[in-house]
PDB file of N, CA and C in Angstrom:
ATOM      1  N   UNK A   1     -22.002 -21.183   0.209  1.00  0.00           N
ATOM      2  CA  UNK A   1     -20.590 -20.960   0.154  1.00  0.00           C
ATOM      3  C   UNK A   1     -20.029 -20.723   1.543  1.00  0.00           C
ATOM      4  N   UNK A   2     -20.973 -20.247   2.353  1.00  0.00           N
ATOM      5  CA  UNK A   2     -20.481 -19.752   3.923  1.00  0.00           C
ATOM      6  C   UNK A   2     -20.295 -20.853   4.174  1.00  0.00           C
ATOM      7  N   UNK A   3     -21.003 -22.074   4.190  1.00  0.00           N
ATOM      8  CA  UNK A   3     -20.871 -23.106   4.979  1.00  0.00           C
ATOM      9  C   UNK A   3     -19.291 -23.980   4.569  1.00  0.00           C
ATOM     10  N   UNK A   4     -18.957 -23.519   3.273  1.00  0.00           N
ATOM     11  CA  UNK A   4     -17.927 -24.243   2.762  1.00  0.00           C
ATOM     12  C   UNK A   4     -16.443 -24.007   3.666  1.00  0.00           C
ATOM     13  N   UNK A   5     -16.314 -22.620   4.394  1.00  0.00           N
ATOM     14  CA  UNK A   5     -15.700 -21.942   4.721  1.00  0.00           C
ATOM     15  C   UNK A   5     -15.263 -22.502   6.300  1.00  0.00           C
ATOM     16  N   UNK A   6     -15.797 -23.715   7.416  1.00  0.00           N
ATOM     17  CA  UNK A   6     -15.709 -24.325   8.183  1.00  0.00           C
ATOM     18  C   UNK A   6     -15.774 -25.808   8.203  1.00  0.00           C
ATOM     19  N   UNK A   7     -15.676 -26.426   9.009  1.00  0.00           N
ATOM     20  CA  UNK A   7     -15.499 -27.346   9.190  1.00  0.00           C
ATOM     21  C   UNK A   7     -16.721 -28.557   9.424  1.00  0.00           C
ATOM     22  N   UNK A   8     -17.317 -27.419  10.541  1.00  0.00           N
ATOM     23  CA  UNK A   8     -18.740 -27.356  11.367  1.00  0.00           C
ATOM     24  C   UNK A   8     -19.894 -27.549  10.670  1.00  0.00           C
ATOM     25  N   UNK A   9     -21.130 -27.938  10.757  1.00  0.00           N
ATOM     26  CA  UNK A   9     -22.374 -27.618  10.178  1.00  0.00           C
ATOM     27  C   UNK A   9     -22.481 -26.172  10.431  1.00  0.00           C
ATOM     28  N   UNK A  10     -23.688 -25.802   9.838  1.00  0.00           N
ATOM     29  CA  UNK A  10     -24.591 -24.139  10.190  1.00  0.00           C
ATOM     30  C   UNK A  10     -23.413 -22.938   9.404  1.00  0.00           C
ATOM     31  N   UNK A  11     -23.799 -21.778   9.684  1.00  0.00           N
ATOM     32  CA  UNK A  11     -22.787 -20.583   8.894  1.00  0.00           C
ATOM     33  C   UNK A  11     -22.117 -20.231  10.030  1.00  0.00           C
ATOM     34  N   UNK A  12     -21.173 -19.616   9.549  1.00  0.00           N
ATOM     35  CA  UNK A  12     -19.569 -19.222   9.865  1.00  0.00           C
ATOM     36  C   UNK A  12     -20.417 -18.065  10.665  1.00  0.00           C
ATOM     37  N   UNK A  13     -19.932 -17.735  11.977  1.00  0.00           N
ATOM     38  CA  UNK A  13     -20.027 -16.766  12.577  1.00  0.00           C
ATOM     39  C   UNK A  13     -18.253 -15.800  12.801  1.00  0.00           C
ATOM     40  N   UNK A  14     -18.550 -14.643  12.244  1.00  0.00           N
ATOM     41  CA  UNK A  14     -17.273 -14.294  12.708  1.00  0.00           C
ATOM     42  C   UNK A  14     -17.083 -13.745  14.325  1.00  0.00           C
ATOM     43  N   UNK A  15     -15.664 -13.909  14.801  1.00  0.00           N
ATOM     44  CA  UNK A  15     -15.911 -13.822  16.138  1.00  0.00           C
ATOM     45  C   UNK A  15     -14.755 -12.534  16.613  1.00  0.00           C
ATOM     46  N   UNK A  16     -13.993 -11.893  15.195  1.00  0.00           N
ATOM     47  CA  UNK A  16     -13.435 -10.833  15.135  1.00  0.00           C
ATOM     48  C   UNK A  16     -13.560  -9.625  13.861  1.00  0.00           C
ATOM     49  N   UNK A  17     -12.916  -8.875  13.942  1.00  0.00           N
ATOM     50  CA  UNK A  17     -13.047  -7.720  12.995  1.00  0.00           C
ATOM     51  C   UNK A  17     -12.132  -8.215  11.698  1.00  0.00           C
ATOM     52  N   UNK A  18     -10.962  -8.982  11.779  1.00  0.00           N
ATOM     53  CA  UNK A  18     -10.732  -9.932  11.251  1.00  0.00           C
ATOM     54  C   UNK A  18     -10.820 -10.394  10.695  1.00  0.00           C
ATOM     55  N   UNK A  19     -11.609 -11.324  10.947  1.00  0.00           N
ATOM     56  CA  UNK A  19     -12.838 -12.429  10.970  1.00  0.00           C
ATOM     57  C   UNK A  19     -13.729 -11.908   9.416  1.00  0.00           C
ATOM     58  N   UNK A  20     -14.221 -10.845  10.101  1.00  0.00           N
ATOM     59  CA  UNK A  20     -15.045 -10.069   9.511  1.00  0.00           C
ATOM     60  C   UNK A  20     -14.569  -9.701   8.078  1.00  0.00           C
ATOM     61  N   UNK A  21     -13.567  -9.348   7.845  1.00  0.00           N
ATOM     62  CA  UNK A  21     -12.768  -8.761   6.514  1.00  0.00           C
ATOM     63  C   UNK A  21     -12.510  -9.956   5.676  1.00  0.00           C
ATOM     64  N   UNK A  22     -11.757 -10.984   6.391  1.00  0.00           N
ATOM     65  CA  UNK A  22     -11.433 -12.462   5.718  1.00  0.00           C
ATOM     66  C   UNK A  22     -12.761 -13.121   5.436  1.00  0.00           C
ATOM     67  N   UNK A  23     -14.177 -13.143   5.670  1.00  0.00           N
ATOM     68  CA  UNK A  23     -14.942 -13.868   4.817  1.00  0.00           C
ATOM     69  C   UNK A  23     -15.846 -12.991   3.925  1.00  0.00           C
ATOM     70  N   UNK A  24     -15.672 -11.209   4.255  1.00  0.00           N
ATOM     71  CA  UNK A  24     -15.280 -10.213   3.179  1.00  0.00           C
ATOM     72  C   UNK A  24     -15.129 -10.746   1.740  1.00  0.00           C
ATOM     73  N   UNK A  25     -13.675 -11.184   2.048  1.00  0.00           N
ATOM     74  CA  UNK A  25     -13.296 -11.643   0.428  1.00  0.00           C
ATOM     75  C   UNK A  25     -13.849 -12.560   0.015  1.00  0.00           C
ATOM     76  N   UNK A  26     -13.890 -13.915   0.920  1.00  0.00           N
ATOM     77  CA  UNK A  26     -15.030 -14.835   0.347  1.00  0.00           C
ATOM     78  C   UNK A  26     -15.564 -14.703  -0.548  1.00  0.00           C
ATOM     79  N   UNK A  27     -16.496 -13.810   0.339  1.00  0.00           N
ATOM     80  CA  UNK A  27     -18.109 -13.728  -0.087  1.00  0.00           C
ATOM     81  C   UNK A  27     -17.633 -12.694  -1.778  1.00  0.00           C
ATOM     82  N   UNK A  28     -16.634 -11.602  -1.677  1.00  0.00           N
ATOM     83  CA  UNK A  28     -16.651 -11.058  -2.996  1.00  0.00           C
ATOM     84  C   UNK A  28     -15.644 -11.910  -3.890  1.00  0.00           C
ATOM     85  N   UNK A  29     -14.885 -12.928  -3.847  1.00  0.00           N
ATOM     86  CA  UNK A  29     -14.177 -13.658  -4.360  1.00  0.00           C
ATOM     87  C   UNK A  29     -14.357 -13.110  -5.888  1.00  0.00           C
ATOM     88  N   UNK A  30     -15.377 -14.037  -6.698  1.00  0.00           N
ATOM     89  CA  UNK A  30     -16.023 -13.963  -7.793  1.00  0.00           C
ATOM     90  C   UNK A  30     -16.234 -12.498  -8.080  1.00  0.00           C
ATOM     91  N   UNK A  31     -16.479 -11.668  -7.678  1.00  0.00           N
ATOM     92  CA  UNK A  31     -17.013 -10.150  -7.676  1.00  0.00           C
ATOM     93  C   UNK A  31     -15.537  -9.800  -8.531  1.00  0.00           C
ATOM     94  N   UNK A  32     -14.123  -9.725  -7.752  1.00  0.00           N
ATOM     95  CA  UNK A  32     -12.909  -9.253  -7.853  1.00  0.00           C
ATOM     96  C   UNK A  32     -12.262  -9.766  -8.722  1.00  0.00           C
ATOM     97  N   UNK A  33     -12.430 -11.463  -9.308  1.00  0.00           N
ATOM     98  CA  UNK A  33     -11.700 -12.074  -9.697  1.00  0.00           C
ATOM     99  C   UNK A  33     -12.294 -11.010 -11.615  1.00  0.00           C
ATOM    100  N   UNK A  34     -11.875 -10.149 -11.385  1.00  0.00           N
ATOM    101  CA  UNK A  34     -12.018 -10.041 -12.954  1.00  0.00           C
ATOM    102  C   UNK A  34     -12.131 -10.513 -14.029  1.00  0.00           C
ATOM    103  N   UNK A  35     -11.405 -11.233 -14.269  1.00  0.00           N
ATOM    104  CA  UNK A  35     -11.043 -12.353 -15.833  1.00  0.00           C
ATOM    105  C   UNK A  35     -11.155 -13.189 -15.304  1.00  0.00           C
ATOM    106  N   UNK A  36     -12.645 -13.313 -14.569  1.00  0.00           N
ATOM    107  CA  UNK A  36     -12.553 -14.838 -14.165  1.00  0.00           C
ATOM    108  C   UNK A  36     -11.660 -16.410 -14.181  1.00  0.00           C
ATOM    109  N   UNK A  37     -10.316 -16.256 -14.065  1.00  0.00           N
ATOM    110  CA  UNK A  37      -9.593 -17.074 -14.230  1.00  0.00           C
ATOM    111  C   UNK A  37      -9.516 -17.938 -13.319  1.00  0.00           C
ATOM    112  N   UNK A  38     -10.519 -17.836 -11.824  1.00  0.00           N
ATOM    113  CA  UNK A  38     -10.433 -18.350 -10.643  1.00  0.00           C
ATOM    114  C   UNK A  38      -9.264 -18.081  -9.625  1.00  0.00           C
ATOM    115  N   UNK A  39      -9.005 -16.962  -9.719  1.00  0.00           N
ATOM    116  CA  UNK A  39      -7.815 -16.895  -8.851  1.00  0.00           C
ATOM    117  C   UNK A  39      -7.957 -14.946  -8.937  1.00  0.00           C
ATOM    118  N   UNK A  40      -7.223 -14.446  -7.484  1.00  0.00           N
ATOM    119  CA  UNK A  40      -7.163 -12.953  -7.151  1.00  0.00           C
ATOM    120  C   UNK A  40      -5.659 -12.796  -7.156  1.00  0.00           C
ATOM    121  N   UNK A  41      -5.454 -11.467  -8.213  1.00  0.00           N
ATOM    122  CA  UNK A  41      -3.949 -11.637  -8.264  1.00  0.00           C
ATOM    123  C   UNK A  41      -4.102  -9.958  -7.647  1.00  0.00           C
ATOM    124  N   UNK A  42      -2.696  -9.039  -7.479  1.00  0.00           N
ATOM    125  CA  UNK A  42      -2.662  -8.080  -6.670  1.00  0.00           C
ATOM    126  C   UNK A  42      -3.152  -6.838  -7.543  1.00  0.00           C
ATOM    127  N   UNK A  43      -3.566  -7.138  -8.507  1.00  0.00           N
ATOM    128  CA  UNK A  43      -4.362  -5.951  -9.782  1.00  0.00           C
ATOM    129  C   UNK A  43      -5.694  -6.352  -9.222  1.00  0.00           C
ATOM    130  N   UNK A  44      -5.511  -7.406  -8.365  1.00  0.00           N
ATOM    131  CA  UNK A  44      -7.764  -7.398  -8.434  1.00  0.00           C
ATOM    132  C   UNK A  44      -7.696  -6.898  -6.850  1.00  0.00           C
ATOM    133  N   UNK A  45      -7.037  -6.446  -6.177  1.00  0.00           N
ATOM    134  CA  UNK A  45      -7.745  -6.663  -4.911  1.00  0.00           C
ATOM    135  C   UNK A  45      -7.087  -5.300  -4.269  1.00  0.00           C
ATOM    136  N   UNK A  46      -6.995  -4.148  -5.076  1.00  0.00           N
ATOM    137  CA  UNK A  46      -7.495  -3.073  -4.751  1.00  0.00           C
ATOM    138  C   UNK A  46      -8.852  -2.690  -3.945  1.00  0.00           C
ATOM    139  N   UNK A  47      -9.926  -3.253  -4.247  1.00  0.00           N
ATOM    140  CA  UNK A  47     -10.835  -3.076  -3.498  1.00  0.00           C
ATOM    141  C   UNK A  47     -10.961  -3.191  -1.941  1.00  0.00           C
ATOM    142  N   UNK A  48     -10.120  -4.631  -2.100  1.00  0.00           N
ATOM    143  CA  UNK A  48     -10.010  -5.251  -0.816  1.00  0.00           C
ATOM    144  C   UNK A  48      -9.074  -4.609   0.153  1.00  0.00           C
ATOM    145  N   UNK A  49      -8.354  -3.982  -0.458  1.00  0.00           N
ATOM    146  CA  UNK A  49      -7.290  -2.874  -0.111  1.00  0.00           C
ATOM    147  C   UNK A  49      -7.743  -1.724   0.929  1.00  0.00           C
ATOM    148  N   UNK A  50      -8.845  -1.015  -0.094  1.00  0.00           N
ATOM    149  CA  UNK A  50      -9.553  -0.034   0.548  1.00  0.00           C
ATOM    150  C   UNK A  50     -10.399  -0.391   1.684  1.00  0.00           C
ATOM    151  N   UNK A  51     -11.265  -1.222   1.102  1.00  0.00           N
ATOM    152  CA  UNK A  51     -12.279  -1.814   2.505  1.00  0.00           C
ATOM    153  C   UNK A  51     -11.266  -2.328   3.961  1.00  0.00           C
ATOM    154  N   UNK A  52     -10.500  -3.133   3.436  1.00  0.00           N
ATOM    155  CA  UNK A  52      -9.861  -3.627   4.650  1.00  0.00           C
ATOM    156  C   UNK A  52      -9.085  -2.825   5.461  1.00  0.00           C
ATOM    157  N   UNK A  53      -8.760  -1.422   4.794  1.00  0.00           N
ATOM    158  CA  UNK A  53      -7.290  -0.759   4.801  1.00  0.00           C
ATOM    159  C   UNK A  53      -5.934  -1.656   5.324  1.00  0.00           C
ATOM    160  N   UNK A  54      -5.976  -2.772   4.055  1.00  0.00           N
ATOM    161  CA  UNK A  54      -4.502  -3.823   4.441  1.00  0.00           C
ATOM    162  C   UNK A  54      -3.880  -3.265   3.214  1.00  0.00           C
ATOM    163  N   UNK A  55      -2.581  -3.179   2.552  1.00  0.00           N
ATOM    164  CA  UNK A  55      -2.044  -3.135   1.608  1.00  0.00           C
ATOM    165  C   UNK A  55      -1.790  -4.470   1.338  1.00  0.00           C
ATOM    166  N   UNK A  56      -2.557  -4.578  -0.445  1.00  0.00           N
ATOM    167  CA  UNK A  56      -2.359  -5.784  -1.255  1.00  0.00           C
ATOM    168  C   UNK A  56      -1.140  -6.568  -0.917  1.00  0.00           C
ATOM    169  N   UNK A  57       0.157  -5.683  -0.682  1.00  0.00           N
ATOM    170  CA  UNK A  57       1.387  -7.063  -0.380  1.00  0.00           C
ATOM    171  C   UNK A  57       0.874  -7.708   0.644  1.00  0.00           C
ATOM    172  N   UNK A  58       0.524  -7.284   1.566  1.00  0.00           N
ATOM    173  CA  UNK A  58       0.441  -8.205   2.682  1.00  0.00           C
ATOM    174  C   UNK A  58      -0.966  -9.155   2.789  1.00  0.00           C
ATOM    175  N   UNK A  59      -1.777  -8.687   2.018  1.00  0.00           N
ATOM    176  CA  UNK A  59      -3.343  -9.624   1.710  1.00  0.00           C
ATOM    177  C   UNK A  59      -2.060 -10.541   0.690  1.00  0.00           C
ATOM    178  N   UNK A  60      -1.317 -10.763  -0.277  1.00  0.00           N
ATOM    179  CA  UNK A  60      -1.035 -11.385  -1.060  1.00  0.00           C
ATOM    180  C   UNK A  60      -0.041 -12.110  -0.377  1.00  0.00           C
ATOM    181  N   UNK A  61       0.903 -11.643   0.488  1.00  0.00           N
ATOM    182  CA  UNK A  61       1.492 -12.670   1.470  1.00  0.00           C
ATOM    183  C   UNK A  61       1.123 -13.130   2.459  1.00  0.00           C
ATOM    184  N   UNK A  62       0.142 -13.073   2.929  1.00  0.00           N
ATOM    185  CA  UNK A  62      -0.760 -14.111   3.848  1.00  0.00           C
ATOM    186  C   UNK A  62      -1.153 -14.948   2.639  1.00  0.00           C
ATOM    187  N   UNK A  63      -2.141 -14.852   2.211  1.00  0.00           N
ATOM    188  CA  UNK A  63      -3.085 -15.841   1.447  1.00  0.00           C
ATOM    189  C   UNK A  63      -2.368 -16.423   0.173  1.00  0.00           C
ATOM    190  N   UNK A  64      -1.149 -16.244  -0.245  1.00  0.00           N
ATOM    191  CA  UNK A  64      -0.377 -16.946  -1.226  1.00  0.00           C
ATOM    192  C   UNK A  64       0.242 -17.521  -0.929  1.00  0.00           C
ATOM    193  N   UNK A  65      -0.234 -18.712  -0.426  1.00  0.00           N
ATOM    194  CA  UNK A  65       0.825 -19.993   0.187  1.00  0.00           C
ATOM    195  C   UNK A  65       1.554 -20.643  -0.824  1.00  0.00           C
ATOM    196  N   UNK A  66       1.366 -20.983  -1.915  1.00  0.00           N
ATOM    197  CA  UNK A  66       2.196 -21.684  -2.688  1.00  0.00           C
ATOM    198  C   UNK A  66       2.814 -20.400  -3.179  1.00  0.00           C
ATOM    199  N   UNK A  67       2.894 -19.146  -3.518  1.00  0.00           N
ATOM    200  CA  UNK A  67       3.516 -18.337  -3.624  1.00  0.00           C
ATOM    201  C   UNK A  67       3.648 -17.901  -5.504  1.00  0.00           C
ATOM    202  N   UNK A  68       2.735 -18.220  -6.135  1.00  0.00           N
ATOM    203  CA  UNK A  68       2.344 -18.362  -7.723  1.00  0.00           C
ATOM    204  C   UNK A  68       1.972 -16.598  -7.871  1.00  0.00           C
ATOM    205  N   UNK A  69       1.803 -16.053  -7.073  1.00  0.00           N
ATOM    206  CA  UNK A  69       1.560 -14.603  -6.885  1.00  0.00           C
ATOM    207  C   UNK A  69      -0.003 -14.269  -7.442  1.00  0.00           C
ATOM    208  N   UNK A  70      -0.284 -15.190  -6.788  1.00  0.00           N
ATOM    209  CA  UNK A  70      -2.230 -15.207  -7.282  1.00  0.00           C
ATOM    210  C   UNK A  70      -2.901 -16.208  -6.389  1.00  0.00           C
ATOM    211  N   UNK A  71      -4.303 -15.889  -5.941  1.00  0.00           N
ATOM    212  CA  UNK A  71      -4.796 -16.818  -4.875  1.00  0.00           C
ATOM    213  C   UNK A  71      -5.892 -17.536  -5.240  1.00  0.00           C
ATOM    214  N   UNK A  72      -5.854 -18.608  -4.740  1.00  0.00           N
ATOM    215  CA  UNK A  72      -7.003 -19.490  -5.035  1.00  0.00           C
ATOM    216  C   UNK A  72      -7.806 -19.471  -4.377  1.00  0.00           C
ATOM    217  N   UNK A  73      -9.066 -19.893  -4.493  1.00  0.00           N
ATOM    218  CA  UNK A  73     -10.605 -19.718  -3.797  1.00  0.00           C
ATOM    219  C   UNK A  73      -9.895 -20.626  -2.574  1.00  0.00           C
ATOM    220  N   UNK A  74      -9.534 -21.957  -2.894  1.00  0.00           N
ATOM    221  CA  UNK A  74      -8.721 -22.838  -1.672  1.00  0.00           C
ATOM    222  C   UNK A  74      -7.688 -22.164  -0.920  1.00  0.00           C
ATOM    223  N   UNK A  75      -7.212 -21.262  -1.481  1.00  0.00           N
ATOM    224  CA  UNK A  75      -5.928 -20.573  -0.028  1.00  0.00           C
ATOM    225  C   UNK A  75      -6.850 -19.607   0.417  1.00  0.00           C
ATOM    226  N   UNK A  76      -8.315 -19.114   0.054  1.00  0.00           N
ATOM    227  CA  UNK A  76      -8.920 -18.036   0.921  1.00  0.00           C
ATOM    228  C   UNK A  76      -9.478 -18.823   1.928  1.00  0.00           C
ATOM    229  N   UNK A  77     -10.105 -19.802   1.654  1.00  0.00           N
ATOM    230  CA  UNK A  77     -10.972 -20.800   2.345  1.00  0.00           C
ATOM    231  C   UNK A  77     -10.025 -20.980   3.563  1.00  0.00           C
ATOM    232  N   UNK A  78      -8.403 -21.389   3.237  1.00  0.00           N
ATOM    233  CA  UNK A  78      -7.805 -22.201   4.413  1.00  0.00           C
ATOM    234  C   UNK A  78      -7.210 -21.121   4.444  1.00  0.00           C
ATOM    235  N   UNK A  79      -7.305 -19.837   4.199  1.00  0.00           N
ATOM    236  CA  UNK A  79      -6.733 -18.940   5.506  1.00  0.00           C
ATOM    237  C   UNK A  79      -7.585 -18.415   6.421  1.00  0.00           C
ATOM    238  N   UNK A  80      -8.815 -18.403   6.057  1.00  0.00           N
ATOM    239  CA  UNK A  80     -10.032 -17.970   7.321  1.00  0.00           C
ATOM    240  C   UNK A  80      -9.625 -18.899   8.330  1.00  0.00           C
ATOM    241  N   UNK A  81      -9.247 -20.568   8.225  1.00  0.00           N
ATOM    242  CA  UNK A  81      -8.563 -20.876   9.363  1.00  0.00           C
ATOM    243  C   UNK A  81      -7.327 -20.491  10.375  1.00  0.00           C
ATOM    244  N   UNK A  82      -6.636 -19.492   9.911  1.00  0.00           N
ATOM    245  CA  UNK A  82      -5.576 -18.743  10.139  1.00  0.00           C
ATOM    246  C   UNK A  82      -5.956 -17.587  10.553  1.00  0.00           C
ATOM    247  N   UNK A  83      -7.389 -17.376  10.569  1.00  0.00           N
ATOM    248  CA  UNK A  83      -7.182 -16.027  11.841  1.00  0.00           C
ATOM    249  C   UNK A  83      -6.476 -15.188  12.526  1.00  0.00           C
ATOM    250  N   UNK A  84      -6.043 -16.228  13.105  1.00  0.00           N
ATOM    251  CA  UNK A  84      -5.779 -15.631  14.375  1.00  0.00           C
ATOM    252  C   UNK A  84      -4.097 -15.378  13.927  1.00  0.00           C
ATOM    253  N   UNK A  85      -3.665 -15.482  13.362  1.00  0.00           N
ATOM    254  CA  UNK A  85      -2.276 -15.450  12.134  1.00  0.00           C
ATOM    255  C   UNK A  85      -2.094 -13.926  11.988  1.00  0.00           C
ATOM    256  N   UNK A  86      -3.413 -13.870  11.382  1.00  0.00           N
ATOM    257  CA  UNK A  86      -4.022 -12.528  10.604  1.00  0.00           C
ATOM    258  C   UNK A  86      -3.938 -11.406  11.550  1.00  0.00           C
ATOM    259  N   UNK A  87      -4.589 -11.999  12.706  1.00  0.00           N
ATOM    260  CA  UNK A  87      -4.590 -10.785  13.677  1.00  0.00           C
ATOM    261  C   UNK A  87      -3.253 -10.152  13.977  1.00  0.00           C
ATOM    262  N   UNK A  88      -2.380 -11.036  14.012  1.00  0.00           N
ATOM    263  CA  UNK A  88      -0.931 -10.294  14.423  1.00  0.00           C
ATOM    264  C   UNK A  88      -0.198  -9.616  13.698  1.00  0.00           C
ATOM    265  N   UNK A  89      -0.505 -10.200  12.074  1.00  0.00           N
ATOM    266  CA  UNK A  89      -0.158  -9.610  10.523  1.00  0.00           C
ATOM    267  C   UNK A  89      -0.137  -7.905  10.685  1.00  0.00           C
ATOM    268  N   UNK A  90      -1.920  -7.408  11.287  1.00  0.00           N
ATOM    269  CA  UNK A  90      -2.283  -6.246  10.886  1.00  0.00           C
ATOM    270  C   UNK A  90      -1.728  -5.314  12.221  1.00  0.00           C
TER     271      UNK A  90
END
């Protein structure tokens, strides 16, 4: 799944703290998604809340690009490309 997460061959190295939190969720995607419906809405990501110390609005307005108020495994994927986005967010 790491590898899915770039572009590149080999695994994703993170290269910030960032970095670090955004393939976080990745990796717990499935963990959070409760009702497995494939998607993290702002009732699942309390967790992510705490660990990251981000408040859910703003994990949910970064990563909700189409704006359905729930995220797809595909808007987590293509916001790890947005990094550096992220960094200025927090």
């Amino acid at each position: 799944m790491l590898a899915s997460c770039s572009s590149e061959l080999g695994p994703v190295v993170p290269q910030s703290a960032v970095e670090r939190k955004m393939l976080g969720l990745l990796e717990k995607f499935d963990r959070w998604d409760e009702n497995g419906d494939g998607y993290l809405t702002a009732n699942e990501l309390h967790e992510a809340e705490r660990i990251g110390n981000v408040p859910v609005e703003k994990i949910m307005k970064f990563y909700d690009t189409n704006g359905d108020q729930k995220i797809s495994h595909g808007e987590a994927q293509r916001a790890y490309h947005r990094a550096s986005e992220a960094e200025k967010l927090i």
